[in-house]
PDB file of N, CA and C in Angstrom:
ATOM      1  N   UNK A   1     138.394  28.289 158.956  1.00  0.00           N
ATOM      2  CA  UNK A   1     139.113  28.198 160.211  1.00  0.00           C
ATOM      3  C   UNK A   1     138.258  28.821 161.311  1.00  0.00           C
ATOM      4  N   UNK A   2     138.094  28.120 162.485  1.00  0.00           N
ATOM      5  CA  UNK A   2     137.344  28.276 163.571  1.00  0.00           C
ATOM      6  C   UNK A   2     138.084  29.518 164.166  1.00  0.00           C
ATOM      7  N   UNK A   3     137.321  30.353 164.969  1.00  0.00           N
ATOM      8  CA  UNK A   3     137.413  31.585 165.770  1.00  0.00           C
ATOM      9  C   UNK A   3     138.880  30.953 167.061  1.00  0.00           C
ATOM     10  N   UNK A   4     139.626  31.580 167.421  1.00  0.00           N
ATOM     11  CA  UNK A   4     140.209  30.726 168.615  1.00  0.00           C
ATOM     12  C   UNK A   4     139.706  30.945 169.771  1.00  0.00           C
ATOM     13  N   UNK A   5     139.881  30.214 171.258  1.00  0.00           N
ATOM     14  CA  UNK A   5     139.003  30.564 171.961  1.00  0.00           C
ATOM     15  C   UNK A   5     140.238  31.770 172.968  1.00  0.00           C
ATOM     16  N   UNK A   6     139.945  31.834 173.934  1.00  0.00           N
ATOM     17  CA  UNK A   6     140.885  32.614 174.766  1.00  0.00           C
ATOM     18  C   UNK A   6     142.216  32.065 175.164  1.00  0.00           C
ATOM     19  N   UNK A   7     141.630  31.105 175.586  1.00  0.00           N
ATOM     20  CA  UNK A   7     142.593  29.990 176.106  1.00  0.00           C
ATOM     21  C   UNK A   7     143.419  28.921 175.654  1.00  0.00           C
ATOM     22  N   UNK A   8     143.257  29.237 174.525  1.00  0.00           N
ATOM     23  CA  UNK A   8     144.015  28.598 173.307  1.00  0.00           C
ATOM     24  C   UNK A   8     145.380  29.003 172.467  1.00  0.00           C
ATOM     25  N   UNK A   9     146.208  28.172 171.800  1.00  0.00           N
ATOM     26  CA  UNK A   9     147.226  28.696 171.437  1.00  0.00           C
ATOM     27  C   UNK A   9     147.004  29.423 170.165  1.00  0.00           C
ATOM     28  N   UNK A  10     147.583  30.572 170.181  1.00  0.00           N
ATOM     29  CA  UNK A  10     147.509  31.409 169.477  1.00  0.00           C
ATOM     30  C   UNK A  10     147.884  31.509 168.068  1.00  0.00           C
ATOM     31  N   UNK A  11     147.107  31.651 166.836  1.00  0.00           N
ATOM     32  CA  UNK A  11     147.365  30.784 165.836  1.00  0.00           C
ATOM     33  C   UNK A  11     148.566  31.784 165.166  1.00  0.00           C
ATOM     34  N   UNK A  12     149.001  33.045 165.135  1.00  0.00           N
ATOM     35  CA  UNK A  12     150.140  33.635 164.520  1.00  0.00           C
ATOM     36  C   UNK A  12     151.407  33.157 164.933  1.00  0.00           C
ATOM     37  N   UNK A  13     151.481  31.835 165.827  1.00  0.00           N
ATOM     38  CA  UNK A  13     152.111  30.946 165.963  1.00  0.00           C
ATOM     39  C   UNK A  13     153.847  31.107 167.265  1.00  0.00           C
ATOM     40  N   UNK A  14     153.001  32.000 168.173  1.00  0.00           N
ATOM     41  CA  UNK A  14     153.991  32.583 168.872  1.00  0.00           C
ATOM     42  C   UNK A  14     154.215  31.754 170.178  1.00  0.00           C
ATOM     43  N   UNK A  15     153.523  30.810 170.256  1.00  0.00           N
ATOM     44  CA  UNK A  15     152.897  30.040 171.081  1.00  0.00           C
ATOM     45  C   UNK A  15     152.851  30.298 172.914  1.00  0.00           C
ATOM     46  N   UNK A  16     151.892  31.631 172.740  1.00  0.00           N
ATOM     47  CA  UNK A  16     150.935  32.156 173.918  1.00  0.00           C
ATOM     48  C   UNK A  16     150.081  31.607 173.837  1.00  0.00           C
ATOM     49  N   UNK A  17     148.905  32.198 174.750  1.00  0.00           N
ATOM     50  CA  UNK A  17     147.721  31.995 174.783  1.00  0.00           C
ATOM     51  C   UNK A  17     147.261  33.115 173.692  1.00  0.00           C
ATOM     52  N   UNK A  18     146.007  32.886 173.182  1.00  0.00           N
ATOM     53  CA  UNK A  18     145.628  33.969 172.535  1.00  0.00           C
ATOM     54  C   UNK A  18     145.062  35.120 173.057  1.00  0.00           C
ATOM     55  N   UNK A  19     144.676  35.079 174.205  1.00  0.00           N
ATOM     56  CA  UNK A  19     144.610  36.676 174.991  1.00  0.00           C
ATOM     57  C   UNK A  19     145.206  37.016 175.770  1.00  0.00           C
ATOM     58  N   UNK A  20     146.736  36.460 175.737  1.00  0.00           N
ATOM     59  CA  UNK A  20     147.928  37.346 175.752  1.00  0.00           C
ATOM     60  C   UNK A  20     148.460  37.639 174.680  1.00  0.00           C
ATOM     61  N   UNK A  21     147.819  37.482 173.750  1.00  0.00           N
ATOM     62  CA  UNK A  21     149.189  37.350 172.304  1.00  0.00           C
ATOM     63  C   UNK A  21     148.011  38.740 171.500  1.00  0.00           C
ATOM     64  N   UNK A  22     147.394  37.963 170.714  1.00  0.00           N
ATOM     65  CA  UNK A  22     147.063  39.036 169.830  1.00  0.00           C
ATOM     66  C   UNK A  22     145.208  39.142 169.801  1.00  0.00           C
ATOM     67  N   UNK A  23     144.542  38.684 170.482  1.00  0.00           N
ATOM     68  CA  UNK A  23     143.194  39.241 171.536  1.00  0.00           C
ATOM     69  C   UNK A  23     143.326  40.805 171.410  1.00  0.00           C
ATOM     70  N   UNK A  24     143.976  41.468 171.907  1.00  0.00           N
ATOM     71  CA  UNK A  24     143.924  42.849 172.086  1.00  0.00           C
ATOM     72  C   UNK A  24     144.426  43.322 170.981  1.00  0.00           C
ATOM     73  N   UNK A  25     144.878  43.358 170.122  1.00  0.00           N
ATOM     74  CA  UNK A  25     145.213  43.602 168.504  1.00  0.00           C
ATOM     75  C   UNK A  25     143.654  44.108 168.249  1.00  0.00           C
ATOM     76  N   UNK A  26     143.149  42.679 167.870  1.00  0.00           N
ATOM     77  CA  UNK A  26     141.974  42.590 166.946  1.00  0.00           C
ATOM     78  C   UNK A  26     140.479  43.252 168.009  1.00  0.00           C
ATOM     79  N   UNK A  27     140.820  43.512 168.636  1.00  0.00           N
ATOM     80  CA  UNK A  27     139.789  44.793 169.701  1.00  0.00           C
ATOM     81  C   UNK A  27     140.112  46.084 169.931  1.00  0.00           C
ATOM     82  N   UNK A  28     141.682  46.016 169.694  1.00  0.00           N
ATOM     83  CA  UNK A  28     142.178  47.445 169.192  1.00  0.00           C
ATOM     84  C   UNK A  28     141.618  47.978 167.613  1.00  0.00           C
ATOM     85  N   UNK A  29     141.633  47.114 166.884  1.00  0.00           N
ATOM     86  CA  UNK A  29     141.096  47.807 165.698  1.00  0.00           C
ATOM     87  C   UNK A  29     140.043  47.473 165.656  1.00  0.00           C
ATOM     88  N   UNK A  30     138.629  46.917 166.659  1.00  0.00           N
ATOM     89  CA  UNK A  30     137.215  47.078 166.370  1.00  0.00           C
ATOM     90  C   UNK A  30     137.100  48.363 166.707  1.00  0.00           C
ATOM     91  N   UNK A  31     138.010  49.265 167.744  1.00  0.00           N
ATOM     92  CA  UNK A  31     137.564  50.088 168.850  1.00  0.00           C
ATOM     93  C   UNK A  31     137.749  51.012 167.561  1.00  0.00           C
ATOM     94  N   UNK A  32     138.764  51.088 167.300  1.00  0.00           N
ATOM     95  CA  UNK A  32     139.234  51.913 166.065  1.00  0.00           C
ATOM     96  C   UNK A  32     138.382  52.124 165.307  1.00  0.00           C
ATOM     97  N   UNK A  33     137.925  51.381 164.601  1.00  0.00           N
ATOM     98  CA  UNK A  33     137.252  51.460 163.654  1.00  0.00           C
ATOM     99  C   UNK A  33     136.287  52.212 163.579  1.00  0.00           C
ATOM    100  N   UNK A  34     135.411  51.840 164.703  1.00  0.00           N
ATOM    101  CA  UNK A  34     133.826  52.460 165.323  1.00  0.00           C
ATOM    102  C   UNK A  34     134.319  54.013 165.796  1.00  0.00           C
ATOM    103  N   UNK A  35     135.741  54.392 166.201  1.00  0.00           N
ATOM    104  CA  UNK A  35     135.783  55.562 166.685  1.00  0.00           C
ATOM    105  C   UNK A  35     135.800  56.769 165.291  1.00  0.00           C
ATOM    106  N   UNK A  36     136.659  56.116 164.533  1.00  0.00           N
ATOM    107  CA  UNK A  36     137.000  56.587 163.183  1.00  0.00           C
ATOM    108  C   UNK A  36     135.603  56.902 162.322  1.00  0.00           C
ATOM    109  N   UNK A  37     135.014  55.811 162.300  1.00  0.00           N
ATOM    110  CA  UNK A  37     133.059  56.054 161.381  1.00  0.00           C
ATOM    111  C   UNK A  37     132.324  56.757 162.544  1.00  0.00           C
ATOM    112  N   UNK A  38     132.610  57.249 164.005  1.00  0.00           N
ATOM    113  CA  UNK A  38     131.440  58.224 164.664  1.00  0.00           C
ATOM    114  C   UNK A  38     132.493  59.747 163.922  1.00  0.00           C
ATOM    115  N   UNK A  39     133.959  59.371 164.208  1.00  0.00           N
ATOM    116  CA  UNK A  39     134.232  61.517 163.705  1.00  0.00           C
ATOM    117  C   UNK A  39     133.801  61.326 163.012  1.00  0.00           C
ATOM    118  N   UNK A  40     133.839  60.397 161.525  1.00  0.00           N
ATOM    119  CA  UNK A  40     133.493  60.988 160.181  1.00  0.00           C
ATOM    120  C   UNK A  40     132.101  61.274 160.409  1.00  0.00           C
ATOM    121  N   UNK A  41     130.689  60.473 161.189  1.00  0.00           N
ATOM    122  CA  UNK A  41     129.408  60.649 160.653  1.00  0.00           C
ATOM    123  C   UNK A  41     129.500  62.321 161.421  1.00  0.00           C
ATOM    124  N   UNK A  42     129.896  62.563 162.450  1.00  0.00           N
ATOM    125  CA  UNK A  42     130.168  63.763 163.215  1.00  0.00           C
ATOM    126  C   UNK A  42     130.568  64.771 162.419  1.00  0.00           C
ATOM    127  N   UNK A  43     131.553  64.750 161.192  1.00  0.00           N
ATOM    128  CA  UNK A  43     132.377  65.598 160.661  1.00  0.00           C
ATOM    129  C   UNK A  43     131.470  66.298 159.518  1.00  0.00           C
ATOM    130  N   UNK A  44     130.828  64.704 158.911  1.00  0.00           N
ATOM    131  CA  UNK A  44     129.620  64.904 157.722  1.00  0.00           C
ATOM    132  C   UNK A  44     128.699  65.841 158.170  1.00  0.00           C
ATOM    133  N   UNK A  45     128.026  65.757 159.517  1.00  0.00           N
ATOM    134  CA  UNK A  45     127.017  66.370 160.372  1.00  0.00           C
ATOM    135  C   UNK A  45     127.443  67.888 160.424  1.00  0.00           C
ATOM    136  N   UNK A  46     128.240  68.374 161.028  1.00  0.00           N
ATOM    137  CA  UNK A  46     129.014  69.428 161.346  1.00  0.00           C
ATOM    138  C   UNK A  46     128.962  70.333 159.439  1.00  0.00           C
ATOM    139  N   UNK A  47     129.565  70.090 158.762  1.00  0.00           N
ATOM    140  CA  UNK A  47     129.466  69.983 157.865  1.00  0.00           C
ATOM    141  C   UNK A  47     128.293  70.829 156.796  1.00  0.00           C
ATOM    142  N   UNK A  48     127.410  69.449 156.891  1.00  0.00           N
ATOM    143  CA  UNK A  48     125.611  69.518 156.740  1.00  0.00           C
ATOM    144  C   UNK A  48     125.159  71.068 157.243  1.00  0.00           C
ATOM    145  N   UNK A  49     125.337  71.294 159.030  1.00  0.00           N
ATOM    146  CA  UNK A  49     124.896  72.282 159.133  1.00  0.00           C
ATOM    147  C   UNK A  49     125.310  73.847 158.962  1.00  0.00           C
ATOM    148  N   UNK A  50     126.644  73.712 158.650  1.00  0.00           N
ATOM    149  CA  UNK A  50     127.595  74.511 158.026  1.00  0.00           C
ATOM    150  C   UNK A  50     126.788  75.423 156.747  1.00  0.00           C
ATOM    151  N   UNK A  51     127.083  74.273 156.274  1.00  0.00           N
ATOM    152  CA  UNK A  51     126.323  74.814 155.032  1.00  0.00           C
ATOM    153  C   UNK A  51     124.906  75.232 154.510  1.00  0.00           C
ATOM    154  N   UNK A  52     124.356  74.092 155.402  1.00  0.00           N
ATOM    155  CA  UNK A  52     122.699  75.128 155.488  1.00  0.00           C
ATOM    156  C   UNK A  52     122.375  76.341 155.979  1.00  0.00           C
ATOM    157  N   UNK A  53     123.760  76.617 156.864  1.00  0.00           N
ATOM    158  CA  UNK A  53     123.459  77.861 157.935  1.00  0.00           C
ATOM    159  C   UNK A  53     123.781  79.295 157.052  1.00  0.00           C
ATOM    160  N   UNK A  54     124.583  78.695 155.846  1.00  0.00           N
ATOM    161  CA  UNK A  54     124.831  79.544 154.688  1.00  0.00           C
ATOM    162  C   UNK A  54     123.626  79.784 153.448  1.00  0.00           C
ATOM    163  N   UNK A  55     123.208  78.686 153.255  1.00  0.00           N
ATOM    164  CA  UNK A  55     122.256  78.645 152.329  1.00  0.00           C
ATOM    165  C   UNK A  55     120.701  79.026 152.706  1.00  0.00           C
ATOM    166  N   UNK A  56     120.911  79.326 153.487  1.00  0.00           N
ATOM    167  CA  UNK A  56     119.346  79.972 154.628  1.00  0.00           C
ATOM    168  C   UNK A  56     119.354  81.471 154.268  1.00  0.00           C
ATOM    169  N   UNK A  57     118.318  81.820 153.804  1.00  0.00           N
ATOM    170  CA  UNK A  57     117.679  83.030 153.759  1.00  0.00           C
ATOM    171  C   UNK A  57     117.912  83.726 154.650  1.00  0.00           C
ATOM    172  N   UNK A  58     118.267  84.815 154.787  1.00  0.00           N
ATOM    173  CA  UNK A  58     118.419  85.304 156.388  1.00  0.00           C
ATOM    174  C   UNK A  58     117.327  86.428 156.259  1.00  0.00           C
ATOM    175  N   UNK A  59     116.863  87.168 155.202  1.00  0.00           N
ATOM    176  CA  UNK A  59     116.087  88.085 155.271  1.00  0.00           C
ATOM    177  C   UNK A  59     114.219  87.449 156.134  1.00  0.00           C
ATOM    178  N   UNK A  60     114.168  86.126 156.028  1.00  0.00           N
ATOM    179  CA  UNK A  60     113.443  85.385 156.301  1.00  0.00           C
ATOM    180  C   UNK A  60     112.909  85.262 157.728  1.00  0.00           C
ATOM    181  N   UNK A  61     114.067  85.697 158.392  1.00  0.00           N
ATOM    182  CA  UNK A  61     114.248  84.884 159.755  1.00  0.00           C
ATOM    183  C   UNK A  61     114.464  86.788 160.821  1.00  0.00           C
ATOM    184  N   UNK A  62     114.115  87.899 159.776  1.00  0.00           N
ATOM    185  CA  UNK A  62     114.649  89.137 160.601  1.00  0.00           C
ATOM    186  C   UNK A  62     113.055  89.669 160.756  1.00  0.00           C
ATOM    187  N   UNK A  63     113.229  90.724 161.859  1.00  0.00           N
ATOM    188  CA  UNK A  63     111.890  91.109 162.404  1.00  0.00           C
ATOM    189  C   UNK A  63     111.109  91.730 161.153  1.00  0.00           C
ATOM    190  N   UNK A  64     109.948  91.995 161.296  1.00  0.00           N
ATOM    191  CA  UNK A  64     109.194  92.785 160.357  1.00  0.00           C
ATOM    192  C   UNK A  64     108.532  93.556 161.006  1.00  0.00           C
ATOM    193  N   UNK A  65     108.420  95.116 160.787  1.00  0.00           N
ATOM    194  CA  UNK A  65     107.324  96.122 161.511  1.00  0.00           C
ATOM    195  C   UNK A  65     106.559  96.473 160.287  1.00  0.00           C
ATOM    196  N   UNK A  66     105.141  96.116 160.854  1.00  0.00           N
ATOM    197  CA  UNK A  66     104.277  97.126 159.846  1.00  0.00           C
ATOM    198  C   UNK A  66     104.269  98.540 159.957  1.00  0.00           C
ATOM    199  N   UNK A  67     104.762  99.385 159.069  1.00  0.00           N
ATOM    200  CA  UNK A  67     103.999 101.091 159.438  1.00  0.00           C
ATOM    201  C   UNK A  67     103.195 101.848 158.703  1.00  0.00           C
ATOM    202  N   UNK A  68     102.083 101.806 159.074  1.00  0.00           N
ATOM    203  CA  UNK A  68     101.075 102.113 158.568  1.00  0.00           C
ATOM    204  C   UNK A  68     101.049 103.513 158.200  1.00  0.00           C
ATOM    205  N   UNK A  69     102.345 104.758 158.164  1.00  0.00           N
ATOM    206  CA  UNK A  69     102.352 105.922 157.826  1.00  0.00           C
ATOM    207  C   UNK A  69     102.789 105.381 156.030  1.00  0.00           C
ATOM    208  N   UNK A  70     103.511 104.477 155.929  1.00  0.00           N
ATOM    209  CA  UNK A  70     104.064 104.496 154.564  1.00  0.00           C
ATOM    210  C   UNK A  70     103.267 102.923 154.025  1.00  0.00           C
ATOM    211  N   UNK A  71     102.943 102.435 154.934  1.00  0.00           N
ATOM    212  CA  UNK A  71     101.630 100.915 154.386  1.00  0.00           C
ATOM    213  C   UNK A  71     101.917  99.879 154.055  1.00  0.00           C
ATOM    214  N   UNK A  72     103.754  99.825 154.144  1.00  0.00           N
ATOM    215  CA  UNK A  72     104.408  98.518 153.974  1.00  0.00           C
ATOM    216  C   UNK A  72     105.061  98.147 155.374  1.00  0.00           C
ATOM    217  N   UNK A  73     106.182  96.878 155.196  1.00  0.00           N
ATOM    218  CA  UNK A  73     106.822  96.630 156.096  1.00  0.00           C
ATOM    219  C   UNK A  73     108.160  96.781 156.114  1.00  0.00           C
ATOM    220  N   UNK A  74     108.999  97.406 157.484  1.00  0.00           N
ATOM    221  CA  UNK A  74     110.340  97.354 157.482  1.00  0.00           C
ATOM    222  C   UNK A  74     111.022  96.532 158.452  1.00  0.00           C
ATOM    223  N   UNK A  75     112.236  96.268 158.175  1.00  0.00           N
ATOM    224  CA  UNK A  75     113.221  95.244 158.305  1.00  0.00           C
ATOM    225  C   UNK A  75     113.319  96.766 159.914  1.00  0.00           C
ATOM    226  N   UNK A  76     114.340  95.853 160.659  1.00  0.00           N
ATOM    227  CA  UNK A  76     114.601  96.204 162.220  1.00  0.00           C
ATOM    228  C   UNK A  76     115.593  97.348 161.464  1.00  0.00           C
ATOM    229  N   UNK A  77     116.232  97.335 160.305  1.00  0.00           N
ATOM    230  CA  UNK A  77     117.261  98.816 160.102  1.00  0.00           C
ATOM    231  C   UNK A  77     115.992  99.904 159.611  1.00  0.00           C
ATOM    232  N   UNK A  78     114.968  99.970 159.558  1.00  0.00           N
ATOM    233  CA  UNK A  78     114.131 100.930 158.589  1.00  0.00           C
ATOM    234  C   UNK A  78     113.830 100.596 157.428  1.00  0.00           C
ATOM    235  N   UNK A  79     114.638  99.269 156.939  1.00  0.00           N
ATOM    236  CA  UNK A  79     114.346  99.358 155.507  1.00  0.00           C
ATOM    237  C   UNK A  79     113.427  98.403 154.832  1.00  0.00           C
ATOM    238  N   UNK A  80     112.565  99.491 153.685  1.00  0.00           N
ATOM    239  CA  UNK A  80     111.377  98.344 153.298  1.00  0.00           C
ATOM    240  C   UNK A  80     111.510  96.999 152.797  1.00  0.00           C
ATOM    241  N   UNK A  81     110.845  95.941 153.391  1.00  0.00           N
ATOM    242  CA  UNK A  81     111.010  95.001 153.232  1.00  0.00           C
ATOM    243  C   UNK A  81     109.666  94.318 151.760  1.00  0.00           C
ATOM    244  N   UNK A  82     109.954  93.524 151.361  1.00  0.00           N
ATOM    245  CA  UNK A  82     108.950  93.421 149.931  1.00  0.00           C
ATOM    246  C   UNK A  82     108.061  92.360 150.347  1.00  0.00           C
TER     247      UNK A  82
END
């Protein structure tokens, strides 16, 4: 079955035109659709960084001072770092 055109009678048989009748239906749920798969890729994303922000080393990412009275390095509290 062919696409209908705009201006045509509307095949759910209500006998409008089809973009008064049900045209905006079936663009209501493209809109839908596409809005629904951006939260989820958004939600997945959100998510993703959630959890990396957990699984990250943090000792990694904190200052290091050398002090050359004791010949190692310490973390910004004093404490030796390995």
């Amino acid at each position: 079955m062919a696409k209908p055109g705009r201006n045509d009678k509307c095949p759910c048989g209500s006998g409008q035109k089809f973009k008064k009748c049900c045209e905006s239906k079936t663009e209501g749920q493209r809109t839908s659709r596409l809005l629904m798969l951006a939260v989820g890729a958004g939600l997945i994303a959100a998510m993703a960084a959630g959890v990396a922000s957990f699984t990250t080393d943090s000792r990694s990412s904190s200052v290091r001072v050398w002090d050359p009275g004791h010949g190692h390095y310490h973390d910004a509290n004093g404490v030796q770092v390995p």
